[in-house]
Protein backbone atom coordinates (compact mmCIF):
# COMPACT_ATOMS: atom_id res chain seq x y z
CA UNK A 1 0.00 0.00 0.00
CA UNK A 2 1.23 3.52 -0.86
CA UNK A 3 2.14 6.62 1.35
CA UNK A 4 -1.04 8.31 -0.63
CA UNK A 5 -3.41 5.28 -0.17
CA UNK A 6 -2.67 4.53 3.66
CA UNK A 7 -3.20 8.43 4.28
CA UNK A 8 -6.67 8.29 3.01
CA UNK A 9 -7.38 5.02 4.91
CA UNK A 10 -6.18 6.94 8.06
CA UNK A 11 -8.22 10.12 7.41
CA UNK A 12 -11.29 7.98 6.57
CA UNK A 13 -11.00 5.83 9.75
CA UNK A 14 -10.41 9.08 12.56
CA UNK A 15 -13.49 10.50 10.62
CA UNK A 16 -15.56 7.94 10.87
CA UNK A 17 -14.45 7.68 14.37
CA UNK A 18 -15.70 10.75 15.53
CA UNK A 19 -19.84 9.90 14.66
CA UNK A 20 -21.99 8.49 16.26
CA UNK A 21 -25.86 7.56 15.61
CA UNK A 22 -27.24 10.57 17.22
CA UNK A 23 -29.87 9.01 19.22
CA UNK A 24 -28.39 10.10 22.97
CA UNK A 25 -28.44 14.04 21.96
CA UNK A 26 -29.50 15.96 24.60
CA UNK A 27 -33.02 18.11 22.99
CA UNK A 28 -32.76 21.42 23.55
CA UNK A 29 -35.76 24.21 23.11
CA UNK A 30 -33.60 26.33 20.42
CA UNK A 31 -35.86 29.48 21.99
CA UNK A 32 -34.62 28.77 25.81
CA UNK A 33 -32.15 31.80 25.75
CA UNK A 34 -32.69 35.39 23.50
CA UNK A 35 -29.25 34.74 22.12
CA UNK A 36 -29.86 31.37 20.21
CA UNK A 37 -33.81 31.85 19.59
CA UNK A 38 -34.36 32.36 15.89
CA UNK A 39 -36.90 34.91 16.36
CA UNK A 40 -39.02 35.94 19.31
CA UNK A 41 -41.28 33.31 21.44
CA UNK A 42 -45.29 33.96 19.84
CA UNK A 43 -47.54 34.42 22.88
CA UNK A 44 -49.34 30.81 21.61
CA UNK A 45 -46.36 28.50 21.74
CA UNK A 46 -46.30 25.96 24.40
CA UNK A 47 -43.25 25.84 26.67
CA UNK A 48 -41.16 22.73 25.82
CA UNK A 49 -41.57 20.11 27.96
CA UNK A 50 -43.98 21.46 29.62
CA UNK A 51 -46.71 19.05 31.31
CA UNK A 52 -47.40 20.24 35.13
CA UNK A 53 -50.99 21.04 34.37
CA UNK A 54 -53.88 19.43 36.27
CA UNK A 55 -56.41 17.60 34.50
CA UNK A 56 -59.56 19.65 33.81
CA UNK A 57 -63.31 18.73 35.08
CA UNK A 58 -64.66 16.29 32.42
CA UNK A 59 -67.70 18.20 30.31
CA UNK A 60 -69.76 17.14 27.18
CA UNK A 61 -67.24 20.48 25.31
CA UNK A 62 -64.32 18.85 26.66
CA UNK A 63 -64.79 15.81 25.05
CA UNK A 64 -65.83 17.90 21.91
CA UNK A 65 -63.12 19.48 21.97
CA UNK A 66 -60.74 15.98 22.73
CA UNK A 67 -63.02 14.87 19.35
CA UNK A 68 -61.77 17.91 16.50
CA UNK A 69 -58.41 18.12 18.21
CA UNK A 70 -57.93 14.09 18.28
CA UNK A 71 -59.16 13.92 14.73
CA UNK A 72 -57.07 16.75 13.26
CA UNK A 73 -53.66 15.54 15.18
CA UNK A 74 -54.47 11.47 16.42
CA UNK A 75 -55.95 10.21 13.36
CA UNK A 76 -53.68 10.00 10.54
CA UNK A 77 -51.95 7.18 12.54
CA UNK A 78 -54.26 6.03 14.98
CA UNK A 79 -57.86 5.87 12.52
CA UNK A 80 -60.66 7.74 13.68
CA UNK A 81 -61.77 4.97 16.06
CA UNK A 82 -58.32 4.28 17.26
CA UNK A 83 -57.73 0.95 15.77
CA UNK A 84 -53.71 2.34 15.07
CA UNK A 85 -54.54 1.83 11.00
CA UNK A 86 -55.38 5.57 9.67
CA UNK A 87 -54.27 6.98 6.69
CA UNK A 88 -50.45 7.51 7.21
CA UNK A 89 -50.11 3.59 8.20
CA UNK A 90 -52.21 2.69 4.67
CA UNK A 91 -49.48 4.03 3.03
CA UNK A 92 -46.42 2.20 4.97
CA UNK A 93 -45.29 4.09 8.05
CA UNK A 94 -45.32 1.97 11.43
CA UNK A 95 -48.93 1.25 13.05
CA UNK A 96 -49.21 2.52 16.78
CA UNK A 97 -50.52 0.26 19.54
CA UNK A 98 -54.41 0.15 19.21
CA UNK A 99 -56.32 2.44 21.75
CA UNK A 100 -57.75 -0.70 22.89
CA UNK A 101 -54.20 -2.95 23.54
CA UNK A 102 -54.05 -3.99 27.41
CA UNK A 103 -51.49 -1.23 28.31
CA UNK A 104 -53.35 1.75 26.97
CA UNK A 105 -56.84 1.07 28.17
CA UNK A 106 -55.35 0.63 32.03
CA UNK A 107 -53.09 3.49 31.71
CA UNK A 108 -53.37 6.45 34.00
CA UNK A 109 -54.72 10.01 32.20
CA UNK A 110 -51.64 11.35 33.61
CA UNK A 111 -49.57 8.85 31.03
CA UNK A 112 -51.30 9.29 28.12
CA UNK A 113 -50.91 13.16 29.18
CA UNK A 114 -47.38 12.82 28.94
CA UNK A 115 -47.02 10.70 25.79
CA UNK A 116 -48.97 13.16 24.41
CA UNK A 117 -46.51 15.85 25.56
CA UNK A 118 -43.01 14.38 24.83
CA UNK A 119 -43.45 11.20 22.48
CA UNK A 120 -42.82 7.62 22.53
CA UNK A 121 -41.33 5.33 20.24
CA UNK A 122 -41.73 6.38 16.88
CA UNK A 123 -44.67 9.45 17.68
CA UNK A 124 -43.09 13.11 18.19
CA UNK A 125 -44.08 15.04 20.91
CA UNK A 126 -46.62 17.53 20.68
CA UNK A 127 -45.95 19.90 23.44
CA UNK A 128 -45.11 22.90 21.44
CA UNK A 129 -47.85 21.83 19.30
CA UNK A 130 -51.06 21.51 21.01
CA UNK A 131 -51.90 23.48 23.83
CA UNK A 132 -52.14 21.86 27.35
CA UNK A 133 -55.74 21.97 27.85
CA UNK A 134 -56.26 20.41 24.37
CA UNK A 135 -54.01 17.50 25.42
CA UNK A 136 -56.20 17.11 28.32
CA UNK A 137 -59.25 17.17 25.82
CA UNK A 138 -57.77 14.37 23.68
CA UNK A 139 -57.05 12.47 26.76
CA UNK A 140 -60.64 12.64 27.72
CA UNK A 141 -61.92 11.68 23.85
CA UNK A 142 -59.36 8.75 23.93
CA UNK A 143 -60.74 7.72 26.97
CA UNK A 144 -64.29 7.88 25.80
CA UNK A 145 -63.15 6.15 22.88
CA UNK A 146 -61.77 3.45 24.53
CA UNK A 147 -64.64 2.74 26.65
CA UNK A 148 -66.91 2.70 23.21
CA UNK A 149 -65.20 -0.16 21.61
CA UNK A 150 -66.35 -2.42 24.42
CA UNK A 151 -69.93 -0.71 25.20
CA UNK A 152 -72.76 -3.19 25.71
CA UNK A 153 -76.41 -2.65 25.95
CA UNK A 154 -75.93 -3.86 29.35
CA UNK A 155 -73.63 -1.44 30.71
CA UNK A 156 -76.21 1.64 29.79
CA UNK A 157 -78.62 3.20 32.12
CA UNK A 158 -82.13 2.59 31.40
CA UNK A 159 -82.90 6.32 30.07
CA UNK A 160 -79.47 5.84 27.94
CA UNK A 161 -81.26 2.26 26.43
CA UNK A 162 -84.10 4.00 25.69
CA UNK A 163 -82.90 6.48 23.69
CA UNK A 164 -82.99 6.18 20.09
């Protein structure tokens, strides 16, 4: 091997050295500090990371509200009735745990909260893109949501039966 040849070996090696897969990177809210912000914080942008809020009383516009928000941001993975096959997994990306698995239906609010806030697995975090209380309200319609896919006559009230 040549001078030229085991100098470019050498270079290539203490390069490749010096990566690494990028997966234990600290995250870091780029507008923590004036000086490395791109631009100033908008009054409507969630803090990162930010989850200490209690869990609102549970109302007939809450769960409306858990309903648009949960269909505009839940259901291009998880389908409209949570079944983890909507639109973005129909055309190849990963399918989420059903609403429905085991884990999920006997999870605290508080858990799905936070999922909701910082991401598991493959799903992003959306703290800095839905607002706390509207995380709340999609933790209420998932809940609701859960409880509907194993609804029997049985369980209703005799005014709910009635009802058409």
């Amino acid at each position: 091997m040549n001078v030229s040849a085991a100098g470019l070996l050498l270079a290539v090696l203490l390069l490749a050295g010096g990566c690494d897969d990028m997966t234990q990177q600290k995250k870091e809210n780029p507008y923590a500090s004036s000086e490395t912000a791109p631009a100033t914080v908008p009054d409507s942008v969630v803090e990162f990371q930010d989850s200490d809020h209690p869990p609102p009383a549970l109302t007939l516009t809450l769960l409306q509200r858990g309903q648009s928000e949960f269909h505009a941001f839940c259901s291009p993975c998880h389908a409209e009735t949570g079944n983890g096959h909507g639109m973005v997994v129909q055309r190849g990306f990963p399918a989420p745990e059903p609403l429905t698995d085991p884990d999920l239906m006997t999870a605290s609010p508080r858990h799905l909260y936070d999922v909701l806030t910082d991401g598991k697995g493959i799903m992003y975090g959306f703290a800095q893109r839905i607002s706390p209380e509207d995380r709340w309200a999609i933790v209420a319609y998932m809940r609701a949501l859960q409880l509907s896919q194993h609804a029997t006559l049985a369980s209703l009230t005799p005014e709910q039966q009635a009802m058409p």
